[in-house]
N, C-alpha and C. Protein backbone atom coordinates (compact mmCIF):
# COMPACT_ATOMS: atom_id res chain seq x y z
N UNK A 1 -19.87 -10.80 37.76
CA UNK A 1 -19.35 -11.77 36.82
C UNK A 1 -19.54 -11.29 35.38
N UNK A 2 -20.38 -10.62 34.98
CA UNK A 2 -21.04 -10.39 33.82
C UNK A 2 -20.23 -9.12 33.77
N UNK A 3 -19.43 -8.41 34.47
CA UNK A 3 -18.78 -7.11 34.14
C UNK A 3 -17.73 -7.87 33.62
N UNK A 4 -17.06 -8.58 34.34
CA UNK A 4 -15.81 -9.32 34.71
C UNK A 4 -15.53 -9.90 32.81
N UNK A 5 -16.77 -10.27 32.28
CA UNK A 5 -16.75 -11.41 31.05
C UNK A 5 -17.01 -9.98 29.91
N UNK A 6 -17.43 -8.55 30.00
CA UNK A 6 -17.42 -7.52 29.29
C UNK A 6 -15.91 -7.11 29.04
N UNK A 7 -15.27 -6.86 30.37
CA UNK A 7 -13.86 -6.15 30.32
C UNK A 7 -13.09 -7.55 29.39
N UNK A 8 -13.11 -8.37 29.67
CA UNK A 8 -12.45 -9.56 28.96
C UNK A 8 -12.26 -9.07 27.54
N UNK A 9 -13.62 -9.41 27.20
CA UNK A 9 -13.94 -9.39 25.70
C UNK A 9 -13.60 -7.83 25.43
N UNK A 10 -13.91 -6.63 25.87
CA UNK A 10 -13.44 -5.49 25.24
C UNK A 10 -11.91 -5.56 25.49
N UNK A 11 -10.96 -5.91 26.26
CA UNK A 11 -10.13 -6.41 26.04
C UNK A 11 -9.34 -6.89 25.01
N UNK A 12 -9.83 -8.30 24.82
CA UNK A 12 -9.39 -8.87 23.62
C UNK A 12 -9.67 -8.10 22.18
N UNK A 13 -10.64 -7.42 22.16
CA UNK A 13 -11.26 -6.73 21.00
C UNK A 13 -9.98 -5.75 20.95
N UNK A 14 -9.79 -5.27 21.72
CA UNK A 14 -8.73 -3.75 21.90
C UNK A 14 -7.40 -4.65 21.42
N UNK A 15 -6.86 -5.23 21.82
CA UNK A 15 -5.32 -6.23 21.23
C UNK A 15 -5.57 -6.27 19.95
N UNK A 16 -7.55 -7.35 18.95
CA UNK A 16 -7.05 -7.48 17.79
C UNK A 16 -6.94 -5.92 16.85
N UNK A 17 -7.60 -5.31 17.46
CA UNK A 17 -7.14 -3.75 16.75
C UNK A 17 -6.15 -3.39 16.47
N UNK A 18 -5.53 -3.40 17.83
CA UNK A 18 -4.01 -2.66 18.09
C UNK A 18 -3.40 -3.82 16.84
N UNK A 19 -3.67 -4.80 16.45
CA UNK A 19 -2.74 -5.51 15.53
C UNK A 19 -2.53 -4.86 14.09
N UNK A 20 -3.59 -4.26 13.37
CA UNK A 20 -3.61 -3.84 12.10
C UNK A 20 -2.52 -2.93 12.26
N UNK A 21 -1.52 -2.84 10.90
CA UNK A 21 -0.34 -2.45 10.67
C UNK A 21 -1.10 -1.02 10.45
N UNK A 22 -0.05 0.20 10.76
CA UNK A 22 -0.74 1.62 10.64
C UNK A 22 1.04 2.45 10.25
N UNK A 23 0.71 3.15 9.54
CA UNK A 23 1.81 3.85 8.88
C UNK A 23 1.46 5.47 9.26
N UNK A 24 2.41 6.00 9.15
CA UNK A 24 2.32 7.56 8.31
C UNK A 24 3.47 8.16 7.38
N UNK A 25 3.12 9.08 7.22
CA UNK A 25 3.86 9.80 5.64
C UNK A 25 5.24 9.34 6.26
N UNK A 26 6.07 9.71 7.15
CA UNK A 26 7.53 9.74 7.43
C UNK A 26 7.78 8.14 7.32
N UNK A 27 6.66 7.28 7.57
CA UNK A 27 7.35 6.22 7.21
C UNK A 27 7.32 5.89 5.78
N UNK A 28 6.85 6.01 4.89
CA UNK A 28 6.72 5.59 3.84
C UNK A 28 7.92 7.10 2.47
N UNK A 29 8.31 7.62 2.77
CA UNK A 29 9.22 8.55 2.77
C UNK A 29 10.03 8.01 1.97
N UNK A 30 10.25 8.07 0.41
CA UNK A 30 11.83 7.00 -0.20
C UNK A 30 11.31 6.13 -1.31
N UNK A 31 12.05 5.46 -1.72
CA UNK A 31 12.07 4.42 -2.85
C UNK A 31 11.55 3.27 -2.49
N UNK A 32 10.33 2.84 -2.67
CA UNK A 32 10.43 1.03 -2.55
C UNK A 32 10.34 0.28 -3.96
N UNK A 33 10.43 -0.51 -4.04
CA UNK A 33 11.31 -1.15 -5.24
C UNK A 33 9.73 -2.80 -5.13
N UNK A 34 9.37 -2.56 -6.02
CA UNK A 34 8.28 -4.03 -6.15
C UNK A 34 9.04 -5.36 -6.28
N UNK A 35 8.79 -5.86 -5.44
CA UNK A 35 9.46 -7.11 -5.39
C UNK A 35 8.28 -8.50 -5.69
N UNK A 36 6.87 -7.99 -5.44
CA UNK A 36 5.89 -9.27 -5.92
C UNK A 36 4.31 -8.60 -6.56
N UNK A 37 4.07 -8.94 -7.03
CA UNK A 37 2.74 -8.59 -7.54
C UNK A 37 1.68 -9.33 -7.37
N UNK A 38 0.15 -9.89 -6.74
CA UNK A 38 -0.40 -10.84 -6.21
C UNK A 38 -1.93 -10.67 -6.87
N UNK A 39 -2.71 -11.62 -7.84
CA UNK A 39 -3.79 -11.00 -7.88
C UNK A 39 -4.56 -11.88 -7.41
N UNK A 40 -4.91 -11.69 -6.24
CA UNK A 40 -5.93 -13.35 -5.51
C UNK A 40 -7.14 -13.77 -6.26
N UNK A 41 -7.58 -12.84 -7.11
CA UNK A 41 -8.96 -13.49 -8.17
C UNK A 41 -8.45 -14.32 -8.90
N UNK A 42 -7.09 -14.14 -9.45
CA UNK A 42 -6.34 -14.81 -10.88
C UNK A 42 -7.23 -14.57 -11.89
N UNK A 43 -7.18 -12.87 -12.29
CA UNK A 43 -7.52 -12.37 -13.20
C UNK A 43 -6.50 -12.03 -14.17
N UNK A 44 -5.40 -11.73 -13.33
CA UNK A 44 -4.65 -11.26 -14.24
C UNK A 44 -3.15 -12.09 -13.16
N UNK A 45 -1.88 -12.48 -14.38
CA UNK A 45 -1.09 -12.98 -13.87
C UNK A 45 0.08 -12.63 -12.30
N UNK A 46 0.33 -13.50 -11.89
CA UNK A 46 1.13 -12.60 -10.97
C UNK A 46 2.20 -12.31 -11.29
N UNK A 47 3.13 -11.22 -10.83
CA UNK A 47 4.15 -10.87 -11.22
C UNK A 47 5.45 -11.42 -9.75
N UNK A 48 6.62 -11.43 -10.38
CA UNK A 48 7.84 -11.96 -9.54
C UNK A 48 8.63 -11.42 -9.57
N UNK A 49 9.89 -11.71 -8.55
CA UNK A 49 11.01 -10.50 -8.51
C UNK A 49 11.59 -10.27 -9.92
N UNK A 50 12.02 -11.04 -10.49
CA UNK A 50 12.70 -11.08 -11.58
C UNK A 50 12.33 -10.06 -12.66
N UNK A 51 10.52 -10.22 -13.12
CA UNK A 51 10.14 -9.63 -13.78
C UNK A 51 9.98 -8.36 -13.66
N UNK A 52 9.64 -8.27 -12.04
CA UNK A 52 9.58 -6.81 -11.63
C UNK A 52 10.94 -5.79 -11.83
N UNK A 53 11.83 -6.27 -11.43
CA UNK A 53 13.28 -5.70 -11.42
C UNK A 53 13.21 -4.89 -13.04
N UNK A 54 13.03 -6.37 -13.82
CA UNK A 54 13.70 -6.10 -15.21
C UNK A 54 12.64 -4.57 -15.81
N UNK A 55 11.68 -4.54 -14.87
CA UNK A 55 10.68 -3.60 -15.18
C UNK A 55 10.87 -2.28 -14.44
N UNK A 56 11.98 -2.67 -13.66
CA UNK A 56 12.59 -1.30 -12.71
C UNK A 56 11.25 -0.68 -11.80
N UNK A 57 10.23 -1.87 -11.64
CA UNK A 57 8.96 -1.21 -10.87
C UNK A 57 9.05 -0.98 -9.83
N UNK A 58 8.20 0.29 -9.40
CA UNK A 58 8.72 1.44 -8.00
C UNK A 58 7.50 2.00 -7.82
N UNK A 59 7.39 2.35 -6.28
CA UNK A 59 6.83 3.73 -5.82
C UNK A 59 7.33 4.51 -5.14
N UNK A 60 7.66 5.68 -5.39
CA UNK A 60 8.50 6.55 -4.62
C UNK A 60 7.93 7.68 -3.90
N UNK A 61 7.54 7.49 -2.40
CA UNK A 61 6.52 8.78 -1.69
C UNK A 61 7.86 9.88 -1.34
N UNK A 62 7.21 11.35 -1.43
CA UNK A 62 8.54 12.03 -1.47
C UNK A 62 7.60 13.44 -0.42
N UNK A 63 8.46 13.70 0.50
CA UNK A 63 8.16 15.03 1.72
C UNK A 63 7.08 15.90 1.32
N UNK A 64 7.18 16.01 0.31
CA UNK A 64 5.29 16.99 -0.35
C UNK A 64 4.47 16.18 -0.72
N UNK A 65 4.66 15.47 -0.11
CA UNK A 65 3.08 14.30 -0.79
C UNK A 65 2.66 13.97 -1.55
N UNK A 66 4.02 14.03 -2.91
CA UNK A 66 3.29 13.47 -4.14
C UNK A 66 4.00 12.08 -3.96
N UNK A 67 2.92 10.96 -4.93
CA UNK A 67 4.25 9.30 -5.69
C UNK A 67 4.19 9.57 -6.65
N UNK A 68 5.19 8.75 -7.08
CA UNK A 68 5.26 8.53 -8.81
C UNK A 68 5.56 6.74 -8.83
N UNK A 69 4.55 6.21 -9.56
CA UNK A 69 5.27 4.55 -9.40
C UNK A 69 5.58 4.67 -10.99
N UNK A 70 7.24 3.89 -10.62
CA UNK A 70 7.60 3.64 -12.33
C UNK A 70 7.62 2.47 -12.83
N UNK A 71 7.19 2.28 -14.25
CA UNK A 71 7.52 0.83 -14.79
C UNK A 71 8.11 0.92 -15.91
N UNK A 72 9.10 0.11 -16.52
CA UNK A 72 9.62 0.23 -18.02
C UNK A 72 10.47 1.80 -18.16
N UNK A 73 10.92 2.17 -16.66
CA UNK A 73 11.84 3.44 -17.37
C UNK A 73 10.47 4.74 -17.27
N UNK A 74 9.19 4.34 -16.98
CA UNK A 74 8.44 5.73 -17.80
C UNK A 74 7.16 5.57 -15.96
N UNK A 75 7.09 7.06 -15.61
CA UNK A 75 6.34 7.04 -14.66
C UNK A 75 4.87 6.42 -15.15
N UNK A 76 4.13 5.29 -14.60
CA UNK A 76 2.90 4.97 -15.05
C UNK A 76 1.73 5.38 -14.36
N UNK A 77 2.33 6.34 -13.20
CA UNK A 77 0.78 6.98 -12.36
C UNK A 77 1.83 8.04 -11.31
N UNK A 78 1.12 9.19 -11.13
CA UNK A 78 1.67 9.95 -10.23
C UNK A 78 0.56 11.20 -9.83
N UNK A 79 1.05 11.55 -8.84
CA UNK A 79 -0.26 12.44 -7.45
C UNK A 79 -0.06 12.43 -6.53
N UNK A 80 -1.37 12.76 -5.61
CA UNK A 80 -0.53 13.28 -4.16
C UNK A 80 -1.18 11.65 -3.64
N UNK A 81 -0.79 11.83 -2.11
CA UNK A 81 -0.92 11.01 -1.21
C UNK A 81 -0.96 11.26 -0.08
N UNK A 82 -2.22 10.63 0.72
CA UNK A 82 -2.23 10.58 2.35
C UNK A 82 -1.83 9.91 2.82
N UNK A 83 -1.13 9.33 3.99
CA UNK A 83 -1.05 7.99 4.75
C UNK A 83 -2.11 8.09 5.88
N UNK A 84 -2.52 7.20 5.92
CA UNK A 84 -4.23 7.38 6.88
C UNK A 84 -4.19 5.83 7.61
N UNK A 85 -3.33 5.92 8.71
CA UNK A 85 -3.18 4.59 9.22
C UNK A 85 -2.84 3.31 8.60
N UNK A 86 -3.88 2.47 8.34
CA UNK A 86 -4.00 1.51 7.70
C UNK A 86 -3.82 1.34 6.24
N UNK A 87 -4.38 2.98 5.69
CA UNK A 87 -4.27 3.10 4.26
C UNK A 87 -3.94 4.09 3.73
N UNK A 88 -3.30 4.17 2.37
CA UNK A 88 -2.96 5.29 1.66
C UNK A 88 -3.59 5.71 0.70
N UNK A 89 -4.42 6.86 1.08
CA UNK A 89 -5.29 7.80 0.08
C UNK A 89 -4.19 8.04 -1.05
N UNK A 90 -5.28 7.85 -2.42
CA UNK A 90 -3.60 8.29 -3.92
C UNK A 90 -4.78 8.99 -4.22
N UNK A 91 -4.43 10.21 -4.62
CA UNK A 91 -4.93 10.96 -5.37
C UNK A 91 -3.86 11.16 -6.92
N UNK A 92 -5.00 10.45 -8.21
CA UNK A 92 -4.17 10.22 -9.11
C UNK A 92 -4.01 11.03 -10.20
N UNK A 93 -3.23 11.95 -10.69
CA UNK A 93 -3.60 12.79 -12.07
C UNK A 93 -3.53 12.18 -12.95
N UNK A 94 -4.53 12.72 -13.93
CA UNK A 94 -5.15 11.76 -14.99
C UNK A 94 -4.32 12.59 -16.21
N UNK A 95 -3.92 12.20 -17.04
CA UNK A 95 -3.90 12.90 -18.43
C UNK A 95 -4.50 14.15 -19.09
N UNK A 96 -5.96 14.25 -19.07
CA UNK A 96 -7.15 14.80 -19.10
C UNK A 96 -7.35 15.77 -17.99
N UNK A 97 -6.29 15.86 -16.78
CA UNK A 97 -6.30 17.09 -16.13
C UNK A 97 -7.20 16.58 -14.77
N UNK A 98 -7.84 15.42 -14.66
CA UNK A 98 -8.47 15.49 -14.11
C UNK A 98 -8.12 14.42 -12.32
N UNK A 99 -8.50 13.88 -11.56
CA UNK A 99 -7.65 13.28 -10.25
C UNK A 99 -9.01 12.36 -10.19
N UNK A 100 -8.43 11.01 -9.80
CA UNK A 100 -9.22 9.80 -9.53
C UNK A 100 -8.57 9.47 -7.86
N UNK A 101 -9.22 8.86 -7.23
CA UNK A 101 -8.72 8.87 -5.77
C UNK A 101 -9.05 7.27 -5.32
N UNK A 102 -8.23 6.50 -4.48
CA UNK A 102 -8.78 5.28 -4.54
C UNK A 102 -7.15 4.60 -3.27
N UNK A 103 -8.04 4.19 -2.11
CA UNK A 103 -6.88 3.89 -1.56
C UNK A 103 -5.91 2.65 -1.61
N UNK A 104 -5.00 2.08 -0.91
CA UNK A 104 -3.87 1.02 -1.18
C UNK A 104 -4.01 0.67 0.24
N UNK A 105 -4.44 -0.55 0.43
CA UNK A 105 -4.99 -0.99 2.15
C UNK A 105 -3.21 -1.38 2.66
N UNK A 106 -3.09 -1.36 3.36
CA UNK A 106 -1.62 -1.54 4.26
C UNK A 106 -1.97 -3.06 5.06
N UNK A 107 -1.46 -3.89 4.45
CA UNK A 107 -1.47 -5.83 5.23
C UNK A 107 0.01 -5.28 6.45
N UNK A 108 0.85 -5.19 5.35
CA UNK A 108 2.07 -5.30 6.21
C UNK A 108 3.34 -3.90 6.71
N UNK A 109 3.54 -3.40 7.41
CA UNK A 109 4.67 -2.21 7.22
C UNK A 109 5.64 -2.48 8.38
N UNK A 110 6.84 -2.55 8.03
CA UNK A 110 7.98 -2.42 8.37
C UNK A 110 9.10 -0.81 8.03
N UNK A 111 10.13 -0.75 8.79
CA UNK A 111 11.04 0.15 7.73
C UNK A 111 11.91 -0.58 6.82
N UNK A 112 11.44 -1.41 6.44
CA UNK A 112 12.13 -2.17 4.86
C UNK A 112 11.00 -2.73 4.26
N UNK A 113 10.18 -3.56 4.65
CA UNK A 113 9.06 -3.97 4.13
C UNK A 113 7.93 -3.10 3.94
N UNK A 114 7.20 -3.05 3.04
CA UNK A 114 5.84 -2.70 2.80
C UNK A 114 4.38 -3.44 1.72
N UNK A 115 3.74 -3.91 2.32
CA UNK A 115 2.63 -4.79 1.65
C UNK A 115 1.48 -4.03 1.85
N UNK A 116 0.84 -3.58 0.34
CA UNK A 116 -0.48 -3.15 0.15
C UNK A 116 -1.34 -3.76 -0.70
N UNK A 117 -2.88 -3.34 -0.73
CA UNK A 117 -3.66 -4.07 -1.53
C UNK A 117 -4.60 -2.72 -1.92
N UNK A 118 -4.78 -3.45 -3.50
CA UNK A 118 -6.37 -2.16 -4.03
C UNK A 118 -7.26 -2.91 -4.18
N UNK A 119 -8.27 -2.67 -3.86
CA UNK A 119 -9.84 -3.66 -3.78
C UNK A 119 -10.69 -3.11 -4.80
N UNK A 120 -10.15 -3.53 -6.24
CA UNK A 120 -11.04 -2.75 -7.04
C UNK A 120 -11.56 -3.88 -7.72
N UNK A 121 -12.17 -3.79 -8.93
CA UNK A 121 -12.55 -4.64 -9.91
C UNK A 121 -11.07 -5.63 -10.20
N UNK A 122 -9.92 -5.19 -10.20
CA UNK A 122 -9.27 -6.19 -10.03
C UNK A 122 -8.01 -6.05 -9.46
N UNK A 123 -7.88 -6.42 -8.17
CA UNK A 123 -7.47 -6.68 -6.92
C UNK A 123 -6.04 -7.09 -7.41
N UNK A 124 -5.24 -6.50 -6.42
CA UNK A 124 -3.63 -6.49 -6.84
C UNK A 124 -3.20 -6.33 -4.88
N UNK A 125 -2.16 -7.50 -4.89
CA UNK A 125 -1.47 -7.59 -3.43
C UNK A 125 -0.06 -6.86 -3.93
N UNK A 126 0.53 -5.62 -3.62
CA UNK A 126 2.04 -5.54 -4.01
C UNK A 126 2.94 -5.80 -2.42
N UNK A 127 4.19 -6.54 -2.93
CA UNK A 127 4.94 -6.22 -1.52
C UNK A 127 6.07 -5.70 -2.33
N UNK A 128 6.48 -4.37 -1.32
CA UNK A 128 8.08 -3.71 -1.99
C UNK A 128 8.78 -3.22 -0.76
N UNK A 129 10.17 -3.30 -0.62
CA UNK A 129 11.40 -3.35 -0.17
C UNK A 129 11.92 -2.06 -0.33
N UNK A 130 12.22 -1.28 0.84
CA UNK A 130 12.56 0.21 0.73
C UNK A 130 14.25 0.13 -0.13
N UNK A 131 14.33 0.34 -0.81
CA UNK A 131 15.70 0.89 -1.67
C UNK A 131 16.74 1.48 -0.66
C-alpha cells in the first residue's frame, strides 16, 4: 500500500513538472513585438499595447545567438543568448566593453506567444507576439 501511495505521488509530481513551459533557441528565432509590460511590485508603471507599439518595442533572437530589444527606433540592450528550458540566459554588452548576465524566466511559450519575467530589484512581466 505504501508503494502504491509513493508511485501516486511521484506521479503527480512528474505531470506538475512536465507543465512548466520550456523553449529552445529555434523556437524563439524572429521578431516578437511587446505587446504588455507588467510590474507586479508597482514600482514602476505598467506599460500597454498602445504605448508599446508607438515605442516600436521588440526583441529580436537571431540564428547566432545574439538579441537586440528595440525601443524608440534605437537598440536599448543587445548580446548573446541561451535558451535553457524554462529560461533565457542574456548575456548583455555593456557600453564600457564589459557583459552583465541575468536570465528572463519563461511563464508562457507558444509559436506566437511568448511571456517572460526578470526577478531583479525590479521585476518586469513582458508578453510579446512573434511578428
Amino acid at each position: 500500500m505504501m508503494k502504491i501511495k509513493f508511485v501516486i505521488a511521484l506521479l503527480c509530481y512528474c505531470c506538475i513538472i512536465s507543465c512548466n513551459p520550456s523553449i529552445n533557441a529555434e523556437g524563439l528565432y524572429g521578431k516578437w513585438d511587446y505587446i504588455k509590460i507588467e510590474h507586479p511590485k508597482g514600482d514602476s508603471p505598467d506599460l500597454q499595447t498602445n504605448e508599446l507599439k508607438r515605442q516600436g518595442a521588440s526583441i529580436e533572437f537571431s540564428k547566432d545567438s545574439t538579441y537586440v530589444i528595440m525601443w524608440a527606433g534605437k537598440p536599448l540592450s543587445h548580446g548573446k543568448f541561451v535558451a535553457d528550458g524554462d529560461k533565457i540566459m542574456i548575456n548583455e554588452d555593456l557600453p564600457d566593453g564589459t557583459t552583465r548576465s541575468f536570465p528572463f524566466y519563461i511563464t508562457k511559450a507558444s509559436d506566437k506567444e511568448l511571456v517572460f519575467e526578470t526577478k531583479t530589484s525590479t521585476n518586469a512581466k513582458v508578453t510579446a507576439v512573434r511578428e
